[in-house]
N, C-alpha and C. Protein backbone atom coordinates (compact mmCIF):
# COMPACT_ATOMS: atom_id res chain seq x y z
N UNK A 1 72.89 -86.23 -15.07
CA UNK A 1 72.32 -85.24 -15.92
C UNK A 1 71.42 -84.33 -15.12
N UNK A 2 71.71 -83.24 -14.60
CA UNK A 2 71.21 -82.59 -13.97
C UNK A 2 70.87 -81.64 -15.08
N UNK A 3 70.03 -80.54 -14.30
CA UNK A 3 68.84 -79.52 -15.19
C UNK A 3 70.00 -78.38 -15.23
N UNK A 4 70.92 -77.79 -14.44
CA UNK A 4 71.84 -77.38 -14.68
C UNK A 4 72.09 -76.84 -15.86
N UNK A 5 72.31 -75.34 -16.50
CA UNK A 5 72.73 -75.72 -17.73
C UNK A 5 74.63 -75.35 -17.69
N UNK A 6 75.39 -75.93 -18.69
CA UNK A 6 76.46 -75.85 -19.15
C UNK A 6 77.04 -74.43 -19.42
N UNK A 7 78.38 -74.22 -19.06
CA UNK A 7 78.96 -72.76 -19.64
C UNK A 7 79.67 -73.07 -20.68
N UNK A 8 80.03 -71.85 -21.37
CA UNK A 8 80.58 -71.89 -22.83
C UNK A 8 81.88 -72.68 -22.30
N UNK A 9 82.20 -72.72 -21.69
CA UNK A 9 83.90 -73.11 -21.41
C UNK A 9 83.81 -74.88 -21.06
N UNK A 10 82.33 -75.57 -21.02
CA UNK A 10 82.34 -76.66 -20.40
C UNK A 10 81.31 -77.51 -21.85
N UNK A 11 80.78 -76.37 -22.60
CA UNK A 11 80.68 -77.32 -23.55
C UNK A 11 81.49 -77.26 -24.59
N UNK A 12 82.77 -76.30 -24.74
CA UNK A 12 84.10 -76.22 -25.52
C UNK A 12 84.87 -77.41 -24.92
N UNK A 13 84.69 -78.08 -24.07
CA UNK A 13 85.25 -79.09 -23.28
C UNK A 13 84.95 -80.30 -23.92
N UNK A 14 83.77 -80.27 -23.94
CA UNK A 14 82.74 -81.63 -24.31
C UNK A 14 83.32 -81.73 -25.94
N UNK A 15 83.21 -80.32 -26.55
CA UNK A 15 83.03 -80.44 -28.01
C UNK A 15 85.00 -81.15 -28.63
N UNK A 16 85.61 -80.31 -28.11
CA UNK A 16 86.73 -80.83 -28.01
C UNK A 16 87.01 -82.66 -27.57
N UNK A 17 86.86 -82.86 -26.94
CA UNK A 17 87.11 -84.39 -26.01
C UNK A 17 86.34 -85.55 -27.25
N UNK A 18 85.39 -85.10 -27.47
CA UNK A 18 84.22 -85.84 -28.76
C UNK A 18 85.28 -85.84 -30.38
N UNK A 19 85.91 -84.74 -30.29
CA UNK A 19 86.63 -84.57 -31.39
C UNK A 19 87.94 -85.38 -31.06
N UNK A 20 88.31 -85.35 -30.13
CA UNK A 20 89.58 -86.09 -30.03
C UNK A 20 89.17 -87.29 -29.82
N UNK A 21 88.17 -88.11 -29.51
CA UNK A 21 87.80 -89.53 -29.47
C UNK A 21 87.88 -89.90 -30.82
N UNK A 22 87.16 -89.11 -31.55
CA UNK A 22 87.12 -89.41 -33.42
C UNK A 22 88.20 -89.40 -33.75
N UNK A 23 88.87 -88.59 -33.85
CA UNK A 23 90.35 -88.60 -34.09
C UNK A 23 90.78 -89.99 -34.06
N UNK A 24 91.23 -89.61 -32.34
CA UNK A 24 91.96 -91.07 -32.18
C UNK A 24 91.38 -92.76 -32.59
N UNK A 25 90.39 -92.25 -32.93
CA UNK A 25 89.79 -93.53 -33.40
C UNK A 25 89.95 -93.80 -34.38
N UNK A 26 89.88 -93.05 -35.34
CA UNK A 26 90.26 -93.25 -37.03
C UNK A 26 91.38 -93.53 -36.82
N UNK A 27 92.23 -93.00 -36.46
CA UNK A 27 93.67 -93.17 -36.58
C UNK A 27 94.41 -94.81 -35.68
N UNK A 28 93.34 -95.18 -34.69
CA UNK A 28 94.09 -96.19 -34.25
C UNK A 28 93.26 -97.63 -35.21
N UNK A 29 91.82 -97.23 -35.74
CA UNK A 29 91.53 -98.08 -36.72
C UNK A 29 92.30 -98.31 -38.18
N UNK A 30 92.85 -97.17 -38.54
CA UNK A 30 93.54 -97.27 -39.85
C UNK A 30 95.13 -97.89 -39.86
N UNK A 31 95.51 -97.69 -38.25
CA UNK A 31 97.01 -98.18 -37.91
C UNK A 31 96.57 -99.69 -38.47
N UNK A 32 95.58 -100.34 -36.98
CA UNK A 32 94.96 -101.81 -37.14
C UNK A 32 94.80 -102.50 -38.91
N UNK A 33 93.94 -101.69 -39.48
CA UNK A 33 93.58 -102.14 -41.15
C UNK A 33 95.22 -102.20 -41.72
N UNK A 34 96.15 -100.86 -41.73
CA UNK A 34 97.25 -101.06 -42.28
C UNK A 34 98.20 -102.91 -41.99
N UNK A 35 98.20 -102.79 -40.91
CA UNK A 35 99.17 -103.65 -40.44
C UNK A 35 98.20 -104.87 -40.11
N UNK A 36 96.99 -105.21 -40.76
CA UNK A 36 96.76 -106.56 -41.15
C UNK A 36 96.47 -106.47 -42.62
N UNK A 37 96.37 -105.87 -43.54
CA UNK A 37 95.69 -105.55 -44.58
C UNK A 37 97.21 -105.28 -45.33
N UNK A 38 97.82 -105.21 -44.84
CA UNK A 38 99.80 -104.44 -45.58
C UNK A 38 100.08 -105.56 -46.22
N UNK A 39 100.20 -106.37 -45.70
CA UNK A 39 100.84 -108.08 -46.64
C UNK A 39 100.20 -107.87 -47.77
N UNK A 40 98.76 -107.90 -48.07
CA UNK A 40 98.36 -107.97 -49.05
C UNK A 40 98.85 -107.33 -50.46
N UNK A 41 99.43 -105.92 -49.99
CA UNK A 41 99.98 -104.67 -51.28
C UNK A 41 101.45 -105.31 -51.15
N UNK A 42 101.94 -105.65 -49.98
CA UNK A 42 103.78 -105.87 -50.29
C UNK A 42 104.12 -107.12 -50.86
N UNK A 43 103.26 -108.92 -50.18
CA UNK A 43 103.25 -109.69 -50.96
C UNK A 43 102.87 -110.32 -51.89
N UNK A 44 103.05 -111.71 -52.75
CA UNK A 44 102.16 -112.29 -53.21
C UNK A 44 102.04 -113.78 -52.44
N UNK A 45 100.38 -113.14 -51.87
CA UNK A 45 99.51 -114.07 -51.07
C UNK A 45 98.68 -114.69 -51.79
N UNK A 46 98.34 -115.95 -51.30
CA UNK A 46 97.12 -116.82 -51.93
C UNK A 46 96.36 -116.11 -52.39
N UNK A 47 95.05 -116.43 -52.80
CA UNK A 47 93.54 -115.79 -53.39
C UNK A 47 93.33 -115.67 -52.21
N UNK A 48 92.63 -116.77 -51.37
CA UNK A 48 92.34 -116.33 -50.20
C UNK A 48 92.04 -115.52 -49.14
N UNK A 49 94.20 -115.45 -49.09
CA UNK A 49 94.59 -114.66 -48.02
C UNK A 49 94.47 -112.76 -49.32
N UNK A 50 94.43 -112.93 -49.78
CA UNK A 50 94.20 -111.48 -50.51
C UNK A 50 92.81 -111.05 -50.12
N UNK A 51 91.86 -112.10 -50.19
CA UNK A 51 90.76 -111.71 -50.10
C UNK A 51 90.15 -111.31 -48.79
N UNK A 52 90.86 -112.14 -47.81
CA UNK A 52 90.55 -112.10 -46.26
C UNK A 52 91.16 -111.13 -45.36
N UNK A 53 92.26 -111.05 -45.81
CA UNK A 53 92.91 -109.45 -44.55
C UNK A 53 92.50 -108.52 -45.07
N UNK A 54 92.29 -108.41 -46.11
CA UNK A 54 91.59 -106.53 -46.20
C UNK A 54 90.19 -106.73 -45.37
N UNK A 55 89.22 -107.75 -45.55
CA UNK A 55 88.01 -107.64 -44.88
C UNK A 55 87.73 -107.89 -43.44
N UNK A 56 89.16 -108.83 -42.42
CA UNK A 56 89.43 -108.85 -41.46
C UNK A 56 90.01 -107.55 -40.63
N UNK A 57 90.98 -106.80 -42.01
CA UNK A 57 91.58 -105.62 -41.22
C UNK A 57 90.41 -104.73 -40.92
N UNK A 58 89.66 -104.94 -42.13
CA UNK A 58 88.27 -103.64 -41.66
C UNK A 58 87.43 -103.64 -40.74
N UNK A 59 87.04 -104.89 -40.80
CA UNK A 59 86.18 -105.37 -38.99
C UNK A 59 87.06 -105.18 -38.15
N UNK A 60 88.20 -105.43 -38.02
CA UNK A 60 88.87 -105.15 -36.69
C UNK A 60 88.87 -103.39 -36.49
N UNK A 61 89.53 -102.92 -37.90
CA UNK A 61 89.82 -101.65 -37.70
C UNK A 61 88.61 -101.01 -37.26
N UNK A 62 87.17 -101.47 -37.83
CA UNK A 62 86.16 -100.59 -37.25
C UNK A 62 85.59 -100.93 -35.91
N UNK A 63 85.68 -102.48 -35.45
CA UNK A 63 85.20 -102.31 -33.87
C UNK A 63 86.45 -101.96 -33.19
N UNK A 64 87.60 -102.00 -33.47
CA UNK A 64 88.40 -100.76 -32.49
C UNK A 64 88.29 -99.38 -32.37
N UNK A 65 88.00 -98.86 -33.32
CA UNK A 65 87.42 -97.90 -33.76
C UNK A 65 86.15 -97.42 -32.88
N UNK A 66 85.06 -97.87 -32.70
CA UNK A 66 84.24 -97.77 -31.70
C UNK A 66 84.39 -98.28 -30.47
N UNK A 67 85.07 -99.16 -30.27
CA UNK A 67 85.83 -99.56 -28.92
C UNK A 67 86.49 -98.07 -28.17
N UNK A 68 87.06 -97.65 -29.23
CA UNK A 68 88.16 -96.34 -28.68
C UNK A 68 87.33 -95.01 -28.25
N UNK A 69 86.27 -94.81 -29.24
CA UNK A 69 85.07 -93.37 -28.87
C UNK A 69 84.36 -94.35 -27.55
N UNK A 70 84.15 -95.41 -27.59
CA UNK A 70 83.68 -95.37 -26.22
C UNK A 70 84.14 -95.27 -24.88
N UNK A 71 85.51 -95.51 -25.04
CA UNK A 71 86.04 -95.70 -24.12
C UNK A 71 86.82 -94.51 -23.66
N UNK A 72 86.71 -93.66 -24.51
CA UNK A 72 87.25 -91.73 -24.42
C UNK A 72 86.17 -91.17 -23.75
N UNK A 73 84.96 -91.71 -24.64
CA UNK A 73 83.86 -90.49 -24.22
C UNK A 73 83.44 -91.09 -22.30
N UNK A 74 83.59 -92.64 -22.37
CA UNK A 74 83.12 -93.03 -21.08
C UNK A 74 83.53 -92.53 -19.89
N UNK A 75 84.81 -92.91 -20.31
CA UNK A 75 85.94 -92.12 -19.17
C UNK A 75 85.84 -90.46 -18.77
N UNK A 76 85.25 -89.88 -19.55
CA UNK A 76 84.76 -88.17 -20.15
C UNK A 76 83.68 -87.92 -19.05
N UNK A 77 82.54 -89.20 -18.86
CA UNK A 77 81.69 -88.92 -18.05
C UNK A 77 81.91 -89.30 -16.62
N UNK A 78 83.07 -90.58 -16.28
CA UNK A 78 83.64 -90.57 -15.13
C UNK A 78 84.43 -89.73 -14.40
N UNK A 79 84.35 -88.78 -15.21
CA UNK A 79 85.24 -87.59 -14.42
C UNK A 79 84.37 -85.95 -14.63
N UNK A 80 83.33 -86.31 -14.42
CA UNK A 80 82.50 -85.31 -14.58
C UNK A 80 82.87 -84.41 -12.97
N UNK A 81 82.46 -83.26 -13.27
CA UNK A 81 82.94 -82.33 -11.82
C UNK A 81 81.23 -82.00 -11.96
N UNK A 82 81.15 -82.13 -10.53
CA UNK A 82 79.46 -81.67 -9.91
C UNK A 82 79.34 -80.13 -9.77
């Protein structure tokens, strides 16, 4: 973090890259929730298991979910140009 300041073209960079982390994050969390959380709407599952993959798909879906913005934006700062 240098004192440096940023040009329009490098924080259209930043703003973009931040947006595509979100993106891809919702979208690879909602894949995750679908396809543990899907049995539940197509079969008939125990009480249980009705009750447990929707709330398993959502913890998973949301720490992948932040797994994925971190690991966009991290990589974002490993390739920073000086």
């Amino acid at each position: 973090m240098g004192s440096s300041r940023r040009s329009q073209a490098e924080r259209d960079e930043i703003t973009v890259e931040i947006g595509y982390a979100l993106f891809s994050a919702c979208f690879a969390g909602a894949v995750v929730f679908g396809v543990i959380a899907g049995p539940v709407a197509v079969w008939q599952l125990p009480a249980v298991l009705d009750q447990a993959l929707p709330r398993v798909g959502a913890v998973l879906g949301a720490a992948l979910a932040v797994l994925r913005v971190v690991h966009v934006l991290w990589r974002r700062t490993g390739t920073r140009r000086p």
